[in-house]
Protein backbone atom coordinates (compact mmCIF):
# COMPACT_ATOMS: atom_id res chain seq x y z
CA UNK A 1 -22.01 72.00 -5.43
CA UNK A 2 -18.69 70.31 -6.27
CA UNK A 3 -19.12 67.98 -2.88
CA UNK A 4 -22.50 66.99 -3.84
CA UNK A 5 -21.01 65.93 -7.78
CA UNK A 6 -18.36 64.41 -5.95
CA UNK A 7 -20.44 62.21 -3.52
CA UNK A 8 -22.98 61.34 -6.44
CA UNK A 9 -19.79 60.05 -8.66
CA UNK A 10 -18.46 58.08 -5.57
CA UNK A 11 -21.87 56.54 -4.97
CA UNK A 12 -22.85 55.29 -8.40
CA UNK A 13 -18.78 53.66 -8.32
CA UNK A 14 -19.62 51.89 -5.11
CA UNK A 15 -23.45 50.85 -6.26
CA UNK A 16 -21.58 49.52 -9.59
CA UNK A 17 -19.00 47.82 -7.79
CA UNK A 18 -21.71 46.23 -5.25
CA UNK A 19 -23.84 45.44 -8.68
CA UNK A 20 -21.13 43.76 -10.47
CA UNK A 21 -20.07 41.54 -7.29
CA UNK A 22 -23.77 40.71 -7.04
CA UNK A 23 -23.44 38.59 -10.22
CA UNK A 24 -19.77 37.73 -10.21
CA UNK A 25 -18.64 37.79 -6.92
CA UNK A 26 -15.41 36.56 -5.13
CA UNK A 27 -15.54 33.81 -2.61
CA UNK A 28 -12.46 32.56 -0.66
CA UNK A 29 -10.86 29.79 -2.40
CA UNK A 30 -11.03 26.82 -0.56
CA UNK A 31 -7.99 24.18 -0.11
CA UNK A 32 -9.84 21.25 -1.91
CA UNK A 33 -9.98 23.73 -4.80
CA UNK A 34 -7.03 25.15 -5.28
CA UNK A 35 -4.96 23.13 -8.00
CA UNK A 36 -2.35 25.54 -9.71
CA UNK A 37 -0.43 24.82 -13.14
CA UNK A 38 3.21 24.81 -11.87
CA UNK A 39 5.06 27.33 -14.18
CA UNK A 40 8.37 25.45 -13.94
CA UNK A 41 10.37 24.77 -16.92
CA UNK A 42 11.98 21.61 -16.31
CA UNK A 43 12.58 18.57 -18.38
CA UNK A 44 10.40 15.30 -18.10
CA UNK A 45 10.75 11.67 -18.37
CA UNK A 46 7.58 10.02 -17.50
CA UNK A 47 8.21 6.09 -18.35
CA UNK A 48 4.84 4.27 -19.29
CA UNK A 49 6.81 0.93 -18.94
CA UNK A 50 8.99 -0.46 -16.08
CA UNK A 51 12.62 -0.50 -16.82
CA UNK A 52 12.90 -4.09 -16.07
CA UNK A 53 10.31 -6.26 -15.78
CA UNK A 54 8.84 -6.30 -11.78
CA UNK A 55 6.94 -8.42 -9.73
CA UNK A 56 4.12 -6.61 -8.17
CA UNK A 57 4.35 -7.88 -4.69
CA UNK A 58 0.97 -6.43 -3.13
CA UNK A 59 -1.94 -6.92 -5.21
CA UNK A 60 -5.36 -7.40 -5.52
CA UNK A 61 -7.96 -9.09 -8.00
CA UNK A 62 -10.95 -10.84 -5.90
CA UNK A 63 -12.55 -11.98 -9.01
CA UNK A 64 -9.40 -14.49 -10.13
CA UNK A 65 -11.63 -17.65 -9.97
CA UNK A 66 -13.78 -16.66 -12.73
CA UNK A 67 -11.90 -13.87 -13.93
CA UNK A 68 -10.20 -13.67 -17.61
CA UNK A 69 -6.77 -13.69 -17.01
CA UNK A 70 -5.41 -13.28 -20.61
CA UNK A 71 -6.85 -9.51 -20.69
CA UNK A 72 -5.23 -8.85 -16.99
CA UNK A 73 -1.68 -10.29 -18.68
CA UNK A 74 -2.05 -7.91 -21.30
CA UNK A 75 -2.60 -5.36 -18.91
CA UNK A 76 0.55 -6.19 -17.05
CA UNK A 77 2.50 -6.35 -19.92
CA UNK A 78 1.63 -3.49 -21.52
CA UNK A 79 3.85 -1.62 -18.45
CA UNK A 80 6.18 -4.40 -18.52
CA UNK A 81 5.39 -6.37 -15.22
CA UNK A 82 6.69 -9.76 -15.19
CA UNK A 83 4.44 -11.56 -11.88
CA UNK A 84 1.79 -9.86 -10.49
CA UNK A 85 1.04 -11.40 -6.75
CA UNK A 86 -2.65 -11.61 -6.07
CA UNK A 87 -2.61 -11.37 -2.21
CA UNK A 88 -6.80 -12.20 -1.92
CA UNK A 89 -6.59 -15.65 -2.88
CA UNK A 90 -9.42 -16.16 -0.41
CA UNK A 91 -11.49 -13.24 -0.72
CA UNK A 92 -13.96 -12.31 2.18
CA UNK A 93 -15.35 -15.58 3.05
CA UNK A 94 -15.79 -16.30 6.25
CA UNK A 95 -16.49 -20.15 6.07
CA UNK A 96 -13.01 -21.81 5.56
CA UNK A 97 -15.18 -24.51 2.78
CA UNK A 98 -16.20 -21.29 0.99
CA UNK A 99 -12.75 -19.72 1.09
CA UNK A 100 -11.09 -23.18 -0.16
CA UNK A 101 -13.46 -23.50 -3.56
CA UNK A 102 -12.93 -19.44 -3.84
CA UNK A 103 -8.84 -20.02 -3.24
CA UNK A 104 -8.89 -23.55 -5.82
CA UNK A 105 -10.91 -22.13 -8.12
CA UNK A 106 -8.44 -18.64 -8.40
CA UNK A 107 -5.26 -21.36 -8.57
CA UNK A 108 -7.02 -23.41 -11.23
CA UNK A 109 -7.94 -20.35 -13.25
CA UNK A 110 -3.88 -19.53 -13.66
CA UNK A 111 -2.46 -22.89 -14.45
CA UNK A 112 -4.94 -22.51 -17.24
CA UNK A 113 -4.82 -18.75 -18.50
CA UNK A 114 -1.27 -17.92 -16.50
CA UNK A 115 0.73 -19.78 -14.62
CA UNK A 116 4.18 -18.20 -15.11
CA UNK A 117 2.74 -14.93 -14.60
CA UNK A 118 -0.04 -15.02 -11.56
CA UNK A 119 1.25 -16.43 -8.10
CA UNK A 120 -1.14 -16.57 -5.45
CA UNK A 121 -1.63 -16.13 -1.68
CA UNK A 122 -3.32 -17.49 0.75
CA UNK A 123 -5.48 -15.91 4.08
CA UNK A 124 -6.67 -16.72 7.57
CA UNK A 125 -10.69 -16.65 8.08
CA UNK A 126 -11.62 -15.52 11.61
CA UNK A 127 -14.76 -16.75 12.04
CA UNK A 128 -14.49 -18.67 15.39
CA UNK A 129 -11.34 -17.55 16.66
CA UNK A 130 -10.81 -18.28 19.95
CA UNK A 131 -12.81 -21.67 19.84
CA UNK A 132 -10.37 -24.33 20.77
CA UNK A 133 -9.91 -26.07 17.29
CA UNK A 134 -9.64 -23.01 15.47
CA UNK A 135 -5.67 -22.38 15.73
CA UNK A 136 -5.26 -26.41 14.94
CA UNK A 137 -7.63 -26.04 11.96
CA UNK A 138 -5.48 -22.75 10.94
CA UNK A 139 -2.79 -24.56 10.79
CA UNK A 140 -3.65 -27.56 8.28
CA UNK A 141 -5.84 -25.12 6.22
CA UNK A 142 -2.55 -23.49 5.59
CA UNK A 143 -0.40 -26.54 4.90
CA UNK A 144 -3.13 -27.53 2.60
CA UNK A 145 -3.03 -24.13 0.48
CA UNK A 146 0.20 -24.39 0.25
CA UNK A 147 0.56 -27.68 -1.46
CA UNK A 148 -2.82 -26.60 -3.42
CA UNK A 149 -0.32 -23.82 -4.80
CA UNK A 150 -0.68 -20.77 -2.49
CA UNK A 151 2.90 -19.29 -2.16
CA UNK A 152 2.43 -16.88 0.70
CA UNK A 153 0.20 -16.00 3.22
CA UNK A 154 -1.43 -12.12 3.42
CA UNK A 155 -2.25 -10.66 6.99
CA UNK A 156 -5.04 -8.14 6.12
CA UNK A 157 -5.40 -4.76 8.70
CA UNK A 158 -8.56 -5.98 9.98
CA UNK A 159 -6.14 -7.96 12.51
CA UNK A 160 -5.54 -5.86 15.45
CA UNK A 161 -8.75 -3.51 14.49
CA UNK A 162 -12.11 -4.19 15.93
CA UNK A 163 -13.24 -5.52 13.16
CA UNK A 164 -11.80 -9.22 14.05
CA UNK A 165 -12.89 -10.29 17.58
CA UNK A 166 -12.23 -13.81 19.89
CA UNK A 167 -15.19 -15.97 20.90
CA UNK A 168 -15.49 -13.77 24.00
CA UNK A 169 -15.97 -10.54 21.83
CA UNK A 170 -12.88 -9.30 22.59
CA UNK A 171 -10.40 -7.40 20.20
CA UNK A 172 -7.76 -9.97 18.86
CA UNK A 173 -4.30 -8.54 18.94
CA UNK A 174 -1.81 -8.51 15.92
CA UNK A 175 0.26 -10.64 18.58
CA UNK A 176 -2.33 -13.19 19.83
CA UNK A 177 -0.37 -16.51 21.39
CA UNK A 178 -2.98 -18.24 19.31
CA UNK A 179 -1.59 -16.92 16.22
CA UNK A 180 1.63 -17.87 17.24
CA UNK A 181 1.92 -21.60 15.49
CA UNK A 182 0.50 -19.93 12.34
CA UNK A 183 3.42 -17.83 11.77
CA UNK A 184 5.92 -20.50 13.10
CA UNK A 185 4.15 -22.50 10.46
CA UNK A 186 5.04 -20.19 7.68
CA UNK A 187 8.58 -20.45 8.58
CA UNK A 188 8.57 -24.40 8.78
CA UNK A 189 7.02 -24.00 5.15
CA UNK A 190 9.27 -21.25 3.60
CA UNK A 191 6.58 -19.28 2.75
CA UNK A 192 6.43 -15.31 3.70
CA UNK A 193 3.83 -13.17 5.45
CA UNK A 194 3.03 -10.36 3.78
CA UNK A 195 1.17 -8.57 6.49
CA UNK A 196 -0.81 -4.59 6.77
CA UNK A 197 -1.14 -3.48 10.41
CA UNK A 198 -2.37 -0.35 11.33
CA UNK A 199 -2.86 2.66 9.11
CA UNK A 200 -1.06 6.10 8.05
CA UNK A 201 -0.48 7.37 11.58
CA UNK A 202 -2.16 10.80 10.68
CA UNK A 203 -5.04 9.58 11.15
CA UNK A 204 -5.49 9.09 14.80
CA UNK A 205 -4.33 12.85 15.08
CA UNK A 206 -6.85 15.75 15.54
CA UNK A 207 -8.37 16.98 12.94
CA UNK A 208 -7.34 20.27 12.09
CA UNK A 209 -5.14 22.65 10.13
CA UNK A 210 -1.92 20.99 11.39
CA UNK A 211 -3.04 17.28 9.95
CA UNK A 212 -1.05 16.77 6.63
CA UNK A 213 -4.12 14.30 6.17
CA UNK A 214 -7.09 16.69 6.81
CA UNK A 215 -8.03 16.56 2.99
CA UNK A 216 -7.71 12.72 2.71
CA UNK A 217 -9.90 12.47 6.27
CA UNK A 218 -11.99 15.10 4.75
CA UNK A 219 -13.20 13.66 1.39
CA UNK A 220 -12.86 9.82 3.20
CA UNK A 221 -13.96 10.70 7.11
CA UNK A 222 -14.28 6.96 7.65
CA UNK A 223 -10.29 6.66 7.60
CA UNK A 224 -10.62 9.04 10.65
CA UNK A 225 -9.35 6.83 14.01
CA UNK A 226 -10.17 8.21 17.76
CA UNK A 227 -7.09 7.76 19.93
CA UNK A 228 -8.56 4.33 20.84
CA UNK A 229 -10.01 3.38 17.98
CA UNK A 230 -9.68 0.59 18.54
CA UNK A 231 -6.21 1.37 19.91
CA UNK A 232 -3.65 3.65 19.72
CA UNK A 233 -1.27 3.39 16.38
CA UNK A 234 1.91 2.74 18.78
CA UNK A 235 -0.23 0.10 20.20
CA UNK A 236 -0.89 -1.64 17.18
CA UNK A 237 2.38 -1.52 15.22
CA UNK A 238 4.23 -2.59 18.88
CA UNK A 239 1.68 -5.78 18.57
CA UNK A 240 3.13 -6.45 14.94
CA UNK A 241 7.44 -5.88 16.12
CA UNK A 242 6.46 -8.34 18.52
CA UNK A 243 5.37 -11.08 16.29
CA UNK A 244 8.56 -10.38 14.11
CA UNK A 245 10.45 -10.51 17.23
CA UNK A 246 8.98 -13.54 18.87
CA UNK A 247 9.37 -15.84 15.30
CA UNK A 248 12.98 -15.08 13.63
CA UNK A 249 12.70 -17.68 11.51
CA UNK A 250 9.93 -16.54 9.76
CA UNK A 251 10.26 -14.02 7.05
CA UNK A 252 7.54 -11.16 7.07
CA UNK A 253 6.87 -8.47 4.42
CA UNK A 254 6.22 -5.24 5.80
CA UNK A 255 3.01 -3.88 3.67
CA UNK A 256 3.45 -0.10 3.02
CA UNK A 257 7.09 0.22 4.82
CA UNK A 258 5.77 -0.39 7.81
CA UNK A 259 3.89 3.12 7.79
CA UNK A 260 7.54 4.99 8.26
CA UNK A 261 8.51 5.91 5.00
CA UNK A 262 7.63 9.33 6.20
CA UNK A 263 10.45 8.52 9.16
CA UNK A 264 13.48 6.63 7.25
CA UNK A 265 15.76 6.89 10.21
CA UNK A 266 12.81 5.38 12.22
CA UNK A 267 12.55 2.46 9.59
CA UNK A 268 16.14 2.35 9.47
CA UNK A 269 16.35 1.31 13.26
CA UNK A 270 13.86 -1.35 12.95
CA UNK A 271 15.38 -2.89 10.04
CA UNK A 272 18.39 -3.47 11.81
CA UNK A 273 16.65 -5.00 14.70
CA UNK A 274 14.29 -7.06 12.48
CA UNK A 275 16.44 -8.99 10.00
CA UNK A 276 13.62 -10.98 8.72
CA UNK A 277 11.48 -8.13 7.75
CA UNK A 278 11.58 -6.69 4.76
CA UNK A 279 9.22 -3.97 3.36
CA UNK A 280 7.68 -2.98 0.26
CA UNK A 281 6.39 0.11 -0.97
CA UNK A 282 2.82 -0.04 -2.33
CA UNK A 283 0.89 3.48 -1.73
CA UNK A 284 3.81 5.27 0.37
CA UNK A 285 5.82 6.52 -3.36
CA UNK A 286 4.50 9.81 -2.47
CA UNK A 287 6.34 9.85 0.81
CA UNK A 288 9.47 8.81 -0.64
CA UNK A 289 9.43 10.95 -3.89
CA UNK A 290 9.28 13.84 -1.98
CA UNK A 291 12.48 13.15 0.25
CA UNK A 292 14.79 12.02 -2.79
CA UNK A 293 18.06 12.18 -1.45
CA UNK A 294 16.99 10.26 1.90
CA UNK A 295 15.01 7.72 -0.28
CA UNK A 296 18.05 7.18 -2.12
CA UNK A 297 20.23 6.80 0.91
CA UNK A 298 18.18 4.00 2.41
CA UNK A 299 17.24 2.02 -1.37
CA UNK A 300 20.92 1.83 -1.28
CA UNK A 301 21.57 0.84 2.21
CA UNK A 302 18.80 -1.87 1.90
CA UNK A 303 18.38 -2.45 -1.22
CA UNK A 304 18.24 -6.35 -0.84
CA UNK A 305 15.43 -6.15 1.67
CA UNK A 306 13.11 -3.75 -0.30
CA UNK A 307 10.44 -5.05 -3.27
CA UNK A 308 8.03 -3.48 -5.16
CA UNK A 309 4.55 -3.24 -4.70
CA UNK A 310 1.45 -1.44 -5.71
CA UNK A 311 -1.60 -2.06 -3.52
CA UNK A 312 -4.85 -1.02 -5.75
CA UNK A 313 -4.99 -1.81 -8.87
CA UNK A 314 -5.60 1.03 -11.08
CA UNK A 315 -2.89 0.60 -13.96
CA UNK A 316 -2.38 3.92 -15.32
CA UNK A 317 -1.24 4.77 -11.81
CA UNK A 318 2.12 2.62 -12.35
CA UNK A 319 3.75 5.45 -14.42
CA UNK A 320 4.21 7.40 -11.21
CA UNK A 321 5.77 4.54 -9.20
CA UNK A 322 8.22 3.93 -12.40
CA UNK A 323 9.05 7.76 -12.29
CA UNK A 324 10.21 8.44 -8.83
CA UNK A 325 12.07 5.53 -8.60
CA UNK A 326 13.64 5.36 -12.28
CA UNK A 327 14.48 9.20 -13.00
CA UNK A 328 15.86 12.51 -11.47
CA UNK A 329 12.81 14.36 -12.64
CA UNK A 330 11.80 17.06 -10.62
CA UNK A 331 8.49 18.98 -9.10
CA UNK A 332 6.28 16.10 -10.31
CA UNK A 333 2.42 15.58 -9.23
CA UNK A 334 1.35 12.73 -7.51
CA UNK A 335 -1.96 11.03 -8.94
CA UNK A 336 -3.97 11.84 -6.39
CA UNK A 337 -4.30 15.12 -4.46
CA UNK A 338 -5.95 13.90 -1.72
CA UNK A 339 -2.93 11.63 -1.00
CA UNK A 340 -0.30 13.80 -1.31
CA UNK A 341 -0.72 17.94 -2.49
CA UNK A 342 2.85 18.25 -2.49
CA UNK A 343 4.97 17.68 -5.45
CA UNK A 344 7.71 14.72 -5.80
CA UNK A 345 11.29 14.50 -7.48
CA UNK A 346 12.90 10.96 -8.66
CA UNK A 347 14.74 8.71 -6.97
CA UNK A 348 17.10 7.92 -9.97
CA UNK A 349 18.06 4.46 -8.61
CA UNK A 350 20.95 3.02 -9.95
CA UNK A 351 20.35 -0.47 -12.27
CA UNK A 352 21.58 -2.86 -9.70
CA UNK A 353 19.18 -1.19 -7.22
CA UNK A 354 15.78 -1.37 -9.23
CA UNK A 355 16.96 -4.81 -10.36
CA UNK A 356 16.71 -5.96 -6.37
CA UNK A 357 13.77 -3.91 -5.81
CA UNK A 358 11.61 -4.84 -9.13
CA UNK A 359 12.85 -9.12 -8.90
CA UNK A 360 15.40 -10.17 -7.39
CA UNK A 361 14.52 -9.76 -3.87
CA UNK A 362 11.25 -11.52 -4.05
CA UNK A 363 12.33 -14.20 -6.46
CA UNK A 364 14.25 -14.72 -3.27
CA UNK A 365 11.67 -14.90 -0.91
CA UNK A 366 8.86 -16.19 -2.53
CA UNK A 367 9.28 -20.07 -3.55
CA UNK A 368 8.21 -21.37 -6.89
CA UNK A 369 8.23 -18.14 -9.05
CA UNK A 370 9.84 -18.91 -12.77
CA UNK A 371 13.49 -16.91 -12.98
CA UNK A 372 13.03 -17.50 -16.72
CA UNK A 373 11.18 -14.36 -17.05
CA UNK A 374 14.15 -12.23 -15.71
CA UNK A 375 17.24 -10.92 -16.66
CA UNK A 376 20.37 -11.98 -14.57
């Protein structure tokens, strides 16, 4: 009699149990969801304004021909940034006439609304490359920006990608010979190249649980690259050291750090073998906020060849950039998860260092900007 009480208890527990997961029950948590509230008690300094005012060297506003310019000031003000660079003075046209009126029309639009504030660069439209007149026609277009006001010129990473092919349909390399008098060019001018090759080199990796980029390639599968596609990432970046190699006197900005501010020792090495590239830092803070002592080490080691930049423009996102660089805060999220699920610590860069790295260094390099905005 007892047994039979004794199983009849049991299975009305197990029938309730299987009842109340039937309406509530547990499911694995997956990574996308999981998002805990960090329990650490540790102070914060979260700067909505630069320290000093910046140039933003790596920016983007395609509308700046008919654009109001006045609110975007604001904007930049409001976090305390000096110049902002708009590197899409051309847009996506692919007709050089229709890139001109889009590039004169942005330029006449800030010597109205801005002109101490907005500087503007100018692009290369591959429509026709490989034709014989197109290098020759590259080559005055650019002069003629330049006088028109452009002060720089901005490589986009469609070079080297498939994306941008020759007459013949082939794939045209990040180190073309017909590209070469462009970027000699830029040197006879004094102008820099700001140029993006490549992407974060996670991406041509499999796919799986050892990919620090799965959930990035997961919510954006279109950043995913084949081993090939449309070559290898040590294939592309070697096409873009030997452009900085072949033309010394030409000064290139490195967009992103060159991809290596996830290997500073790496970027270390090639910025003692390329002493006309300099980098900047636009959507890589995550990578260096986590490493704060090594990030340190090399702001300090090359701090006059470093400048800030940004990349999208999303202004609330600023705050984070100002953080790691400006403070010693510690176990700090990143603004987006996707990027970078890890947390970050500050940089705490001395004065002298952010001063390089927010203006000096590309007052430097970039001719006609107004030093009146700046502190010594």
């Amino acid at each position: 009699m007892k047994k039979i009480v004794f199983l009849a208890l049991t299975l009305g527990v197990v029938q309730g149990a299987l009842a109340q997961g039937s309406t509530n029950p547990e499911q694995p948590l997956g990574f996308e969801e999981y998002d805990p509230v960090s329990t650490l008690k540790v102070e914060d300094h979260v700067p909505k304004r630069a320290k000093f005012p910046f140039i933003d060297v790596h920016n983007h506003q395609y509308r700046m021909a008919e654009q109001d310019l006045k609110y975007l000031v604001a904007q930049m003000d409001s976090m305390n940034m000096g110049i902002m660079v708009n590197l899409s003075g051309r847009g996506w046209y692919q007709e050089w006439n229709e890139g001109t009126a889009h590039l004169n029309g942005a330029l006449s639009n800030v010597i109205k609304n801005g002109p101490k504030r907005i500087a503007v660069f100018t692009n290369l439209q591959f429509k026709g490359f490989g034709e014989s007149s197109w290098t020759a026609n590259a080559v005055k277009q650019l002069e003629e920006d330049v006088k028109m006001g452009a002060k720089g010129l901005k490589i986009y990473k469609s070079l080297g990608f498939s994306g941008i092919k020759d007459d013949k349909g082939n794939r045209v390399a990040v180190n073309d010979p017909r590209l070469d008098p462009v970027w000699a060019k830029c040197g006879e001018l004094g102008i820099p190249v700001l140029i993006h090759t490549a992407d974060v080199p996670s991406f041509w990796d499999p796919l799986d649980r050892y990919n620090e980029r799965w959930l990035e390639l997961k919510t954006h599968p279109n950043r995913k690259r084949g081993a090939k596609d449309p070559a290898p990432f040590e294939d592309l970046i070697g096409e873009q050291h030997d452009v900085f190699r072949k033309h010394p006197k030409t000064t290139f900005v490195n967009a992103h750090m060159g991809w290596y501010a996830n290997d500073l020792r790496k970027l270390d090495s090639l910025m003692q073998v390329f002493p006309n590239m300099y980098v900047e830092i636009g959507a890589v803070i995550a990578e260096l906020g986590r490493q704060p002592r090594s990030g340190k080490k090399f702001f300090d080691k090359w701090q006059d060849r470093v400048l800030f930049g940004k990349d999208s423009w999303v202004p609330a996102e600023y705050v984070t950039y100002f953080r790691v660089l400006e403070t010693e805060d510690e176990y700090f999220p990143y603004h987006k998860k996707y990027h970078a699920f890890w947390r970050m610590y500050g940089l705490g860069l001395s004065d002298e260092v952010l001063k390089k790295l927010y203006y000096k260094n590309a007052l430097k390099i970039i001719p006609g900007l107004d030093k009146s905005l700046f502190p010594n």
